[in-house]
C-alpha atoms as a PDB file:
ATOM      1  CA  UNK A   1     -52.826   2.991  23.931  1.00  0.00           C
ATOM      2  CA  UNK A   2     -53.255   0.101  21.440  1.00  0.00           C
ATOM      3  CA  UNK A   3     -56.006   0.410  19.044  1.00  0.00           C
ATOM      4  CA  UNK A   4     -57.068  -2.004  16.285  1.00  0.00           C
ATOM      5  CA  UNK A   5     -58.892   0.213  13.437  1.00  0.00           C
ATOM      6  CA  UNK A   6     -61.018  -2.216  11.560  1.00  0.00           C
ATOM      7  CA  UNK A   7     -61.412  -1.000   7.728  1.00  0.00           C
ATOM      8  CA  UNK A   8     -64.816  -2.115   5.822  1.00  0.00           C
ATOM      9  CA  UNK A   9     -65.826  -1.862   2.222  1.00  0.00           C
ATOM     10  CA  UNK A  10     -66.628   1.480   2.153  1.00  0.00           C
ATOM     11  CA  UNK A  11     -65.496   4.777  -0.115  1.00  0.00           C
ATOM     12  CA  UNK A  12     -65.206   6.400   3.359  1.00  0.00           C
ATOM     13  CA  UNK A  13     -61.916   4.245   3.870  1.00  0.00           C
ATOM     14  CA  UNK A  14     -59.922   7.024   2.888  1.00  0.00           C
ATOM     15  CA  UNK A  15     -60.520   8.883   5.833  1.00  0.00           C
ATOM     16  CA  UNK A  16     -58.878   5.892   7.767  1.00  0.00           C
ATOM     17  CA  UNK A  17     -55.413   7.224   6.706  1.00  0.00           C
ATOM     18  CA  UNK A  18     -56.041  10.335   8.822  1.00  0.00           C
ATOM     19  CA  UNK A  19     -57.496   8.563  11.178  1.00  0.00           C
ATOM     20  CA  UNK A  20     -54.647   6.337  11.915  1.00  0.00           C
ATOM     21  CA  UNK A  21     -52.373   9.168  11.600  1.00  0.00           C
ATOM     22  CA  UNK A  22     -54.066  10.698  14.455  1.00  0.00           C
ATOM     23  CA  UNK A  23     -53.615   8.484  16.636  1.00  0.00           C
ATOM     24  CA  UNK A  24     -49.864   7.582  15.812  1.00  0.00           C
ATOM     25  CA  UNK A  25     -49.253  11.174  16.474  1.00  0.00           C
ATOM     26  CA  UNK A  26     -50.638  10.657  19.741  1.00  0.00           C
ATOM     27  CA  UNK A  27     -48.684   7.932  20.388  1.00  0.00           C
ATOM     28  CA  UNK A  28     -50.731   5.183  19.955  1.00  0.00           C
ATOM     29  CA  UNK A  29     -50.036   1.857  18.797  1.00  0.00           C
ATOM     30  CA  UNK A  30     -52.665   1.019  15.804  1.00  0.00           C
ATOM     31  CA  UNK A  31     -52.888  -2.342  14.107  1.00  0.00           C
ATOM     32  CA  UNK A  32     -55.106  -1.836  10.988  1.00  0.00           C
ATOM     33  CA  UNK A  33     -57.231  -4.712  10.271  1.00  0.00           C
ATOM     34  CA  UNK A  34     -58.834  -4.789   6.272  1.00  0.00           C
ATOM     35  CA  UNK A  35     -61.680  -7.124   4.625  1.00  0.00           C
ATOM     36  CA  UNK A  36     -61.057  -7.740   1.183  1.00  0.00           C
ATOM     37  CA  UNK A  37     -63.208  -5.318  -0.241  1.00  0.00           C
ATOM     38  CA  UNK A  38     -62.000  -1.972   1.783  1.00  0.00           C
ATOM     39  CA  UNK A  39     -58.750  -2.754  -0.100  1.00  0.00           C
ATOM     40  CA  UNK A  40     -60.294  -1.668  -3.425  1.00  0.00           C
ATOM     41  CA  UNK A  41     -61.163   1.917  -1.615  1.00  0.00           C
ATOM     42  CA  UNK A  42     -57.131   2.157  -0.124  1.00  0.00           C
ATOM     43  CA  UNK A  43     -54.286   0.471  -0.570  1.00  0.00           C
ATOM     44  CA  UNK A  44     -52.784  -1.349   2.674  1.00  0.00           C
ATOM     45  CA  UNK A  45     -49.713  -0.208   1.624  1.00  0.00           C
ATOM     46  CA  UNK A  46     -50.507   3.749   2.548  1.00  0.00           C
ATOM     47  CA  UNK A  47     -52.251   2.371   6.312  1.00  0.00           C
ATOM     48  CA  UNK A  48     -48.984   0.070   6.876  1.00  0.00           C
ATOM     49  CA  UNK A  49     -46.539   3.136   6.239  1.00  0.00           C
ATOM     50  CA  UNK A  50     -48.691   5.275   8.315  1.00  0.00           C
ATOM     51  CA  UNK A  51     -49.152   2.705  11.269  1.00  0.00           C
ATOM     52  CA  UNK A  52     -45.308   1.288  10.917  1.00  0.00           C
ATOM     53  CA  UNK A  53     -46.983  -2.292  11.247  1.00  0.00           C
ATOM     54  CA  UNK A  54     -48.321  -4.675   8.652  1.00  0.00           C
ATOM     55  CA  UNK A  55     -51.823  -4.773   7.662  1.00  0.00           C
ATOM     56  CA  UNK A  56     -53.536  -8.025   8.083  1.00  0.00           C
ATOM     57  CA  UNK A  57     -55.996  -8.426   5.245  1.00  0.00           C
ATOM     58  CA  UNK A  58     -56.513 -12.087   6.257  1.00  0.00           C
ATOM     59  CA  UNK A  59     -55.889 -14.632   9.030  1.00  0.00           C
ATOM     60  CA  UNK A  60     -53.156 -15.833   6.719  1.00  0.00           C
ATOM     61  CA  UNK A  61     -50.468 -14.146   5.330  1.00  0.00           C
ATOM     62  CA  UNK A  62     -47.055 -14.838   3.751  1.00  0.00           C
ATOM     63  CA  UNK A  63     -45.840 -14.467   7.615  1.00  0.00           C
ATOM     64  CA  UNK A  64     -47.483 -16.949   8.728  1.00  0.00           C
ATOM     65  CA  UNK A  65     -50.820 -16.861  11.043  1.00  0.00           C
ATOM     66  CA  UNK A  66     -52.542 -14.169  12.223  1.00  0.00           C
ATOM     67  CA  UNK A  67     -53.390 -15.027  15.798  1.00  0.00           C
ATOM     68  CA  UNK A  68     -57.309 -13.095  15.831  1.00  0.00           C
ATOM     69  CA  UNK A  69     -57.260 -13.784  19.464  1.00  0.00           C
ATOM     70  CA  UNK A  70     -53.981 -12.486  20.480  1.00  0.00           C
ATOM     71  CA  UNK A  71     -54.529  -9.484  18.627  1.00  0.00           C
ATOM     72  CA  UNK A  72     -58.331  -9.526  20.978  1.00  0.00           C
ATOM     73  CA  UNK A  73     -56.499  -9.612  24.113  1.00  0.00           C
ATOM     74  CA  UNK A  74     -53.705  -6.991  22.694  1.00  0.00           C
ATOM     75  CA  UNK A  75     -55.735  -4.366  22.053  1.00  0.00           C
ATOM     76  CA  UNK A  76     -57.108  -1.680  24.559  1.00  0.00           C
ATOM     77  CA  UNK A  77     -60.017  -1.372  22.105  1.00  0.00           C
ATOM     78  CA  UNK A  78     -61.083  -1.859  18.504  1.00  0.00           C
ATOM     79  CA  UNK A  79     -62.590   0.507  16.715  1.00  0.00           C
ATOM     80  CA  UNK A  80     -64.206   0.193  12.995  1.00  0.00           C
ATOM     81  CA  UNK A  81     -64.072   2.485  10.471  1.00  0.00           C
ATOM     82  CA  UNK A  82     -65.598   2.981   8.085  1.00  0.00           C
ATOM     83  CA  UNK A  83     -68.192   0.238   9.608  1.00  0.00           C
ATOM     84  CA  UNK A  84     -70.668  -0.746   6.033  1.00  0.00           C
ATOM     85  CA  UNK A  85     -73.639  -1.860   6.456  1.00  0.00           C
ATOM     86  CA  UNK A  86     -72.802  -5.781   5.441  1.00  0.00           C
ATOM     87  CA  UNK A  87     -70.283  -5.725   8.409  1.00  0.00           C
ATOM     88  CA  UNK A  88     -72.464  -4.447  10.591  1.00  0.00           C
ATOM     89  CA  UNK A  89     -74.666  -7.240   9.802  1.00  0.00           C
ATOM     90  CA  UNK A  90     -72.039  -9.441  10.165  1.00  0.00           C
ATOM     91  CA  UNK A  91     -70.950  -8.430  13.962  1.00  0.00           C
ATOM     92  CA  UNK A  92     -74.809  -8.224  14.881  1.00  0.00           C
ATOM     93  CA  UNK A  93     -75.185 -11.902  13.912  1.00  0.00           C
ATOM     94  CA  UNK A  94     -71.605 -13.380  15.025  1.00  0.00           C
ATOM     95  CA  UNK A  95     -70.683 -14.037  11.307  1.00  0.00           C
ATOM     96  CA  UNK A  96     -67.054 -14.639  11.448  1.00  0.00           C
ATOM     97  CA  UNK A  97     -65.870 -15.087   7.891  1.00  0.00           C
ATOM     98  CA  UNK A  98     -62.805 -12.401   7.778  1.00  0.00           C
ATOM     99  CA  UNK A  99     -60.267 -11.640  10.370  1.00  0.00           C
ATOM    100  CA  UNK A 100     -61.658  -8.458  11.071  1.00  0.00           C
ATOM    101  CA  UNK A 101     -65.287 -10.354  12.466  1.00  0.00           C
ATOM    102  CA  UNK A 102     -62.959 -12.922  14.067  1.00  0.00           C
ATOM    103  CA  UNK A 103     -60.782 -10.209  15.878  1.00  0.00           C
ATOM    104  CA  UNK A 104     -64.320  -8.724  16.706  1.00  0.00           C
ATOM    105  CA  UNK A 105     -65.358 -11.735  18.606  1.00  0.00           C
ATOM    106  CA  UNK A 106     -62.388 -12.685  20.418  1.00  0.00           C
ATOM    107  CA  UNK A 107     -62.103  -8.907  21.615  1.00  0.00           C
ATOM    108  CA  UNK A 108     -62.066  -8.041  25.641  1.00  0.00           C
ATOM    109  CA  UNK A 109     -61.685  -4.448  25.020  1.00  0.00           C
ATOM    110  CA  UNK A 110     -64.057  -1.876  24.674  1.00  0.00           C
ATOM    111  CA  UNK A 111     -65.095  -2.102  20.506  1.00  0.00           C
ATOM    112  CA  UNK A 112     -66.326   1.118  18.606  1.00  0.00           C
ATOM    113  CA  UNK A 113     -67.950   1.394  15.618  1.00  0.00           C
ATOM    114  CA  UNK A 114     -68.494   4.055  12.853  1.00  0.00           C
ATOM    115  CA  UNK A 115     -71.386   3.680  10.024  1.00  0.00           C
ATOM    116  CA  UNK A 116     -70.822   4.629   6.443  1.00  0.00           C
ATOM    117  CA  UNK A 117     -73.612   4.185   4.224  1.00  0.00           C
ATOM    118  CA  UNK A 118     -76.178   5.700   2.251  1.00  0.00           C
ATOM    119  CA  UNK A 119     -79.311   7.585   3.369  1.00  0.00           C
ATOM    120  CA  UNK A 120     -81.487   4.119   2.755  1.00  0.00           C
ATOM    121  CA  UNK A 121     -79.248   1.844   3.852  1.00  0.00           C
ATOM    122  CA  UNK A 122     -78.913   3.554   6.907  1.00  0.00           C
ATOM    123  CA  UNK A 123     -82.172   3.883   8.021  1.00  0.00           C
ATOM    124  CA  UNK A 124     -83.275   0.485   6.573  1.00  0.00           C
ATOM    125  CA  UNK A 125     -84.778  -1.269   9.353  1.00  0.00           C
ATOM    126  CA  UNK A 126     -82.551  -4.098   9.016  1.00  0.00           C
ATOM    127  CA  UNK A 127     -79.509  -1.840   9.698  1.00  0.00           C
ATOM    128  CA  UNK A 128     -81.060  -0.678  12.772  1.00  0.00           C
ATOM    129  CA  UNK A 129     -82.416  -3.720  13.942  1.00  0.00           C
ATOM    130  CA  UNK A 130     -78.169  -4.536  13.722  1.00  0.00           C
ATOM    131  CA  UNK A 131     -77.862  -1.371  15.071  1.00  0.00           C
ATOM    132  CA  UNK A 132     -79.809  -1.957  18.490  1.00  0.00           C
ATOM    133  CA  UNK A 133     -78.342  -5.372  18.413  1.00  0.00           C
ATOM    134  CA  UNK A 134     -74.887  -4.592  18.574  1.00  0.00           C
ATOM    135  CA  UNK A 135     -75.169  -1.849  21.229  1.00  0.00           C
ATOM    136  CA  UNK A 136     -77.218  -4.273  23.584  1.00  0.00           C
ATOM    137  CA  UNK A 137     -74.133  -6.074  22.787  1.00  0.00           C
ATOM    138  CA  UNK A 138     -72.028  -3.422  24.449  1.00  0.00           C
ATOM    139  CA  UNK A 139     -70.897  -2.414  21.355  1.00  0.00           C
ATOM    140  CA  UNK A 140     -70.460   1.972  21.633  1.00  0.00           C
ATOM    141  CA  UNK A 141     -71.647   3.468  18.040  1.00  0.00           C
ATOM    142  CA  UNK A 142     -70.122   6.742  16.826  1.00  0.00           C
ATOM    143  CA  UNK A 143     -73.272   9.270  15.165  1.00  0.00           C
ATOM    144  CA  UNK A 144     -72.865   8.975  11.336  1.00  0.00           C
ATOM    145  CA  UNK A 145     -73.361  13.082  10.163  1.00  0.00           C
ATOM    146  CA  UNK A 146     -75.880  14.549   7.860  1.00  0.00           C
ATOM    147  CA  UNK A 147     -74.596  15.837   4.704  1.00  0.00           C
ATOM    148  CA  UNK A 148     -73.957  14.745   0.943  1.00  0.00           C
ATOM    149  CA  UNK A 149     -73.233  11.463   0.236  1.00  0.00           C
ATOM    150  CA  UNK A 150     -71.301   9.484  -2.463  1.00  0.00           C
ATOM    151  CA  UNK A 151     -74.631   8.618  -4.413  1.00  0.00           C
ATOM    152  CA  UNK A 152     -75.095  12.574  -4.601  1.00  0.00           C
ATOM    153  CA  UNK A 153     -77.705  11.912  -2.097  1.00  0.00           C
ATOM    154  CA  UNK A 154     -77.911  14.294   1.155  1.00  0.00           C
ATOM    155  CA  UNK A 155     -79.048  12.749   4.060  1.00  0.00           C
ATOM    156  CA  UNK A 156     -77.909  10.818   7.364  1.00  0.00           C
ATOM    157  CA  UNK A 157     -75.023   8.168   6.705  1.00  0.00           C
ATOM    158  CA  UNK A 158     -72.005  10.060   6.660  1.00  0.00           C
ATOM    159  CA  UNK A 159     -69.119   8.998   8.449  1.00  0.00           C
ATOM    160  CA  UNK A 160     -67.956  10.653  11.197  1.00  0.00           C
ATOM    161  CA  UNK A 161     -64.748  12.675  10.668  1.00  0.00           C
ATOM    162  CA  UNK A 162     -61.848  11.444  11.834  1.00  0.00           C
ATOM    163  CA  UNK A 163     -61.247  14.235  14.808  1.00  0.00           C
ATOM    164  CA  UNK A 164     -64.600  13.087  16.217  1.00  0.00           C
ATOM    165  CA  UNK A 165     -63.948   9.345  16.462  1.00  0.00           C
ATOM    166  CA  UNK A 166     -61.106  10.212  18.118  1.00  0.00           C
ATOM    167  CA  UNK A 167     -62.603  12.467  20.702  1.00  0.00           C
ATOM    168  CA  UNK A 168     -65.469  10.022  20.822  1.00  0.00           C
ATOM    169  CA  UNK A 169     -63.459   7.066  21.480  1.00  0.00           C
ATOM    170  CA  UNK A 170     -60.602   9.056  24.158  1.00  0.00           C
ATOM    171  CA  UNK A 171     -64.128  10.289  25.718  1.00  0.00           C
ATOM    172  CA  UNK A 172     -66.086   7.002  26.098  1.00  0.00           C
ATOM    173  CA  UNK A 173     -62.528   5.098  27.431  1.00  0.00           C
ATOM    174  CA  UNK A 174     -62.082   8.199  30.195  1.00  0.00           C
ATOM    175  CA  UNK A 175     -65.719   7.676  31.004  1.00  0.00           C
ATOM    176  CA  UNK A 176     -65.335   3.748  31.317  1.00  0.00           C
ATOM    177  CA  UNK A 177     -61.620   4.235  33.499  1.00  0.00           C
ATOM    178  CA  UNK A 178     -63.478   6.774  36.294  1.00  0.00           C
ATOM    179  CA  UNK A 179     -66.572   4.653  36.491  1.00  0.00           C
ATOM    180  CA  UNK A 180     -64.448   1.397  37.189  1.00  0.00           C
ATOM    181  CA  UNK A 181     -62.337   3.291  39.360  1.00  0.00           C
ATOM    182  CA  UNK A 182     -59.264   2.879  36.762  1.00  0.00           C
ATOM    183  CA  UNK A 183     -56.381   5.198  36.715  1.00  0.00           C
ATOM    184  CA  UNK A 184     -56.690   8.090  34.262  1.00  0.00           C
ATOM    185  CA  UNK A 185     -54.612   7.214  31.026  1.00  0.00           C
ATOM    186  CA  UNK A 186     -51.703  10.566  31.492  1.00  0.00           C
ATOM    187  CA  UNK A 187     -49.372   8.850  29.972  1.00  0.00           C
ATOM    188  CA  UNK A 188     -50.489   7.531  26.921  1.00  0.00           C
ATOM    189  CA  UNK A 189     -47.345   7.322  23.814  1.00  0.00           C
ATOM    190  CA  UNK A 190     -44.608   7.578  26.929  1.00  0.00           C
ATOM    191  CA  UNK A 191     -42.134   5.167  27.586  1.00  0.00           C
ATOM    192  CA  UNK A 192     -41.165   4.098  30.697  1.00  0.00           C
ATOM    193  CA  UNK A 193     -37.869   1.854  31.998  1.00  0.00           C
ATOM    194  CA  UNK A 194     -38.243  -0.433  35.408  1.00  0.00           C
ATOM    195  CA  UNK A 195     -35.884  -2.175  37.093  1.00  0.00           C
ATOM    196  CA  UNK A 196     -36.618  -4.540  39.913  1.00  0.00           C
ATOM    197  CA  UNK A 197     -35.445  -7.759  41.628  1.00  0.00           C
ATOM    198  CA  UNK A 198     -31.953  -8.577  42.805  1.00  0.00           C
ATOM    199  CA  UNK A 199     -28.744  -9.556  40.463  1.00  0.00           C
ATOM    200  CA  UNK A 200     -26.802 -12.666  41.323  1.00  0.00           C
ATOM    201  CA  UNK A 201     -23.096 -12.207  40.627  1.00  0.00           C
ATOM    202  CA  UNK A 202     -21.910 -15.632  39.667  1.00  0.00           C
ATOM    203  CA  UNK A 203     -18.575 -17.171  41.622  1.00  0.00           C
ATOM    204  CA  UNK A 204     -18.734 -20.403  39.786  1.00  0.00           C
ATOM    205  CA  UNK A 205     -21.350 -22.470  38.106  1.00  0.00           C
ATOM    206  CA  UNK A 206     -23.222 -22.881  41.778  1.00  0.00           C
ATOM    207  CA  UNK A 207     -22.472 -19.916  43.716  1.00  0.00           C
ATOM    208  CA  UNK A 208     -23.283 -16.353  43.840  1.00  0.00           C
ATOM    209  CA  UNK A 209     -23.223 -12.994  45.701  1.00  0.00           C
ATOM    210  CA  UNK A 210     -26.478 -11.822  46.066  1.00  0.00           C
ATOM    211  CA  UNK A 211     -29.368 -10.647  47.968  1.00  0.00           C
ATOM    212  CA  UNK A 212     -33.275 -11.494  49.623  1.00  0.00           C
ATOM    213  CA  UNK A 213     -34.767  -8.869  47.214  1.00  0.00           C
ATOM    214  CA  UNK A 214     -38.166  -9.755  45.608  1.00  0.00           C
ATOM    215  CA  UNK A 215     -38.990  -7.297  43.186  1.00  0.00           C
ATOM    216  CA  UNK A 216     -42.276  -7.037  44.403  1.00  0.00           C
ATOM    217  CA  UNK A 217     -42.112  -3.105  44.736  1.00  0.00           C
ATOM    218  CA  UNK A 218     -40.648  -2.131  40.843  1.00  0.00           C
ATOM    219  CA  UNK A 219     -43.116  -4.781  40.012  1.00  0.00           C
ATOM    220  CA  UNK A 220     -45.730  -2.566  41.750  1.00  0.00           C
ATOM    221  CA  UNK A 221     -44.134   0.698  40.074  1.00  0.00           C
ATOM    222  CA  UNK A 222     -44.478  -1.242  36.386  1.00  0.00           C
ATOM    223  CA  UNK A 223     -48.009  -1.699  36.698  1.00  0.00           C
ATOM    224  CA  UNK A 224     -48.696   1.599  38.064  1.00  0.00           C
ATOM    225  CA  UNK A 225     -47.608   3.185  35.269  1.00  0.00           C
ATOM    226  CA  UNK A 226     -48.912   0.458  32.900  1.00  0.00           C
ATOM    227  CA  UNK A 227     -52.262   1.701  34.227  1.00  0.00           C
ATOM    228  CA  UNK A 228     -51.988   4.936  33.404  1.00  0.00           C
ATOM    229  CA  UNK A 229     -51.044   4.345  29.715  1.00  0.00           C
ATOM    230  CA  UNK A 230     -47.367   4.257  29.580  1.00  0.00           C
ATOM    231  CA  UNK A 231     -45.544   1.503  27.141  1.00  0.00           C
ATOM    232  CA  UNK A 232     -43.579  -0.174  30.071  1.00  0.00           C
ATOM    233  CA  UNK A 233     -40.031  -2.146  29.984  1.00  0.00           C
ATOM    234  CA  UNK A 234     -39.210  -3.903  33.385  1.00  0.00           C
ATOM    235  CA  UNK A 235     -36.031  -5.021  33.473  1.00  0.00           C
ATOM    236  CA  UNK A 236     -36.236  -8.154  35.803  1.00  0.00           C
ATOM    237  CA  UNK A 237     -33.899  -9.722  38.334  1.00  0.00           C
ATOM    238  CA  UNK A 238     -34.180 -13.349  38.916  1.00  0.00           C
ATOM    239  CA  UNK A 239     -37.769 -13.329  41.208  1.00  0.00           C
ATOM    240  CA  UNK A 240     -40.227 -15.786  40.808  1.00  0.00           C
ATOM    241  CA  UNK A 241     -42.654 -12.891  40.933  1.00  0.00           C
ATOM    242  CA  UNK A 242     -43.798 -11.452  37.397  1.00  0.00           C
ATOM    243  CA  UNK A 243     -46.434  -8.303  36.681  1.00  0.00           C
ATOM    244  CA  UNK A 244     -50.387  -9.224  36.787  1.00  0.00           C
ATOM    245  CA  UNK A 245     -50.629  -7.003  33.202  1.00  0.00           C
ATOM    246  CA  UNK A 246     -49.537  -8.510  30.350  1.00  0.00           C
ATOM    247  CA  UNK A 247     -48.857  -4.737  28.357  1.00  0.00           C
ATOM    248  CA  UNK A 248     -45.468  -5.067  30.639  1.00  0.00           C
ATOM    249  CA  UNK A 249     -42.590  -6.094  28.531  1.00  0.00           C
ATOM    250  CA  UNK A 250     -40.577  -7.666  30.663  1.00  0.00           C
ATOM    251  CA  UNK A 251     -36.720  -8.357  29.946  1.00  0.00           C
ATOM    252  CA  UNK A 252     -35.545 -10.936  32.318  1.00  0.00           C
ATOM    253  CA  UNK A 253     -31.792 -10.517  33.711  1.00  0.00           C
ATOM    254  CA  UNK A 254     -29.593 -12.267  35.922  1.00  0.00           C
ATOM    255  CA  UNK A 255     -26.314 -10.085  36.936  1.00  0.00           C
ATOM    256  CA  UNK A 256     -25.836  -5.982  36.894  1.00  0.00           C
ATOM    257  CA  UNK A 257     -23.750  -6.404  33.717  1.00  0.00           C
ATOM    258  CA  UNK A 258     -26.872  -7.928  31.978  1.00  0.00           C
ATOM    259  CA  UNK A 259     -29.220  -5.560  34.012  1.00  0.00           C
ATOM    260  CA  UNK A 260     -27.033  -2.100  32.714  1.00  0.00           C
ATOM    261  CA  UNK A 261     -26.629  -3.468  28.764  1.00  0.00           C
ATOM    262  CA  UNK A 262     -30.641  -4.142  28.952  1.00  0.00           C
ATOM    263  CA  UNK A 263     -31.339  -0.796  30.357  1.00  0.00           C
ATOM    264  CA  UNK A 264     -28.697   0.702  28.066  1.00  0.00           C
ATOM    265  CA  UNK A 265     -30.459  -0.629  24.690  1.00  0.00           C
ATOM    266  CA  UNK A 266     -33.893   0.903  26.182  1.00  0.00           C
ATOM    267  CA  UNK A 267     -32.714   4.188  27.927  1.00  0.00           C
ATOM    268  CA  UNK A 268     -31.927   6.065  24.749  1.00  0.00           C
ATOM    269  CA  UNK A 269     -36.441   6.387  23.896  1.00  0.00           C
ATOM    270  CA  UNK A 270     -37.314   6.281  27.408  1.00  0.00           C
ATOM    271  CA  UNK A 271     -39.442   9.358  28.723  1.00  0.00           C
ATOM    272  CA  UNK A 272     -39.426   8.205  32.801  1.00  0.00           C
ATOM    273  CA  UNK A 273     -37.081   5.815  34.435  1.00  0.00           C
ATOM    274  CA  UNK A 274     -37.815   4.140  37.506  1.00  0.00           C
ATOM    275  CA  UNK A 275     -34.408   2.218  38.894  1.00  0.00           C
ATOM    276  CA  UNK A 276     -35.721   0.406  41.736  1.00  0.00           C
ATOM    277  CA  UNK A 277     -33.821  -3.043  41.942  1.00  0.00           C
ATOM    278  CA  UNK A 278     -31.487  -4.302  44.033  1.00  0.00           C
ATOM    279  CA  UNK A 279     -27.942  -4.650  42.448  1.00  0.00           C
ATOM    280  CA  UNK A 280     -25.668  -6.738  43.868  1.00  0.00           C
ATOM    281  CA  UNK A 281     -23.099  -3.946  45.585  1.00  0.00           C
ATOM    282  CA  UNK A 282     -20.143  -6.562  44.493  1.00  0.00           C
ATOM    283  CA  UNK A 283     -18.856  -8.915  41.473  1.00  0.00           C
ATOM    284  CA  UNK A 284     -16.129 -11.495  41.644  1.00  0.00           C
ATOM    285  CA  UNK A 285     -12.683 -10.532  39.890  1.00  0.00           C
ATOM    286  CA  UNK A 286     -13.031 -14.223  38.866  1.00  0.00           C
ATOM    287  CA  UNK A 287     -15.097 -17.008  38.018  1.00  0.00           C
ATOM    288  CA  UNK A 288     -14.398 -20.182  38.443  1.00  0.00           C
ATOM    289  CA  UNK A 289     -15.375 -22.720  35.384  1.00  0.00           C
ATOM    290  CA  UNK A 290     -16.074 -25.206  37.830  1.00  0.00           C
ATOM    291  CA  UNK A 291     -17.243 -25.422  41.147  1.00  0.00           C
END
């Protein structure tokens, strides 16, 4: 599962430390996205130890770019939180001046968002107006709670606590995965290993030993359990066949000694192994330098 937790202006941004713990305990993958302002209420620092990634405060950074649309198509959804009332207004109306609006627009996955705000803010008809707007959009929100608020106020405008996005969120992406007919995510934080394809066994710079084998059935394994929420390696024989989902990582090989030192790097975190290619049964003593 790869989840991009979008952090607004908002004192509820502490919670977003739990939050992201959460789901790393889970074994998700979560890239936290900040605007400027919800890094006055926490310090990136304490979300980029928890999520063992960098927070991206900006498109720009001293890495480099910060490719908003890759990060839209990486994602299996994005989910904001604490959502304020000014970015609320800002997704509503396609306002795309921080990289957390920009990641918002370029987004294919299911997006989530949950309010923080006070009492009047909240039921200002403005914010619902955004509200409405956003969920004609597609756009699932999480129920902000009733209780006291940071301007001593009680009242609707709460945040929800960070168990019940999570529940909310697993919930509403089981829901969408049985309605489309998609495979239930079981194995969400496992890894698995693949192999597939032949290995050509070099006899000089022209000529090998090796075999028909297209690794269109590993292939098929891979995205199987891709679909079902594992982090998949597929370790790759020379095919010109590659998998449809682009969550594979796929190591491409050429002989069984490359195949074995790939698997052996990847073997030592993987939960379920899969060895389904073809290895050549022979290699040459010797190889020629020419042909």
């Amino acid at each position: 599962m790869k989840i991009i937790l979008g952090i607004s202006g908002s004192i509820a941004a502490y919670k977003a430390a739990y939050l992201t713990r959460l789901w790393v305990k889970d074994g998700a993958e979560v890239q936290v996205l900040m605007t400027e302002s919800a890094t006055t209420f926490i310090a990136p620092l304490t979300l980029s130890t928890l999520s063992k990634r960098p927070v991206f405060t900006d498109v720009r950074s001293e890495a480099g770019w910060n490719n908003h649309v890759e990060l839209g198509l990486w994602a299996d959804a994005v989910v904001i939180a604490p959502a304020s009332a000014n970015t609320l207004a800002k997704l509503a109306n396609g306002l795309c001046d921080n990289i957390l609006s920009a990641v918002y627009l370029s987004a294919r996955c299911p997006v989530f968002v949950a309010p923080a705000m006070d009492v009047d803010m909240w039921h200002h008809p403005a914010t619902q107006e955004n509200i409405g707007r956003l969920e004609k959009h597609g756009v699932r929100v999480i129920p902000v709670g009733h209780g006291e608020l940071a301007s001593g106020l009680v009242g609707e405008g709460r945040m929800a606590e960070p168990e019940e996005i999570v529940a909310f969120v697993e919930k509403s992406l089981s829901k969408k995965s049985k309605t489309k007919g998609q495979q239930p995510k079981t194995l969400f934080g496992k890894k698995a290993l693949v192999t597939a394809g032949p290995t050509y066994e070099p006899l000089d710079p022209v000529r090998f030993i090796g075999n028909h084998s297209t690794g269109k059935m590993g292939i098929a394994l891979a995205e199987v359990l891709a679909s079902h929420g594992a982090e998949v390696t597929l370790v790759l024989g020379p095919t010109n066949l590659k998998p449809a989902n682009q969550a594979i990582t796929v190591v491409p090989v050429m002989s069984a000694k490359e195949m074995y030192e790939a698997c052996a790097r990847v073997f030592p975190k993987t939960d379920i192994a899969v060895l389904a290619a073809a290895v050549a049964d022979y290699r040459p003593k010797i190889f020629s330098e020419r042909k």
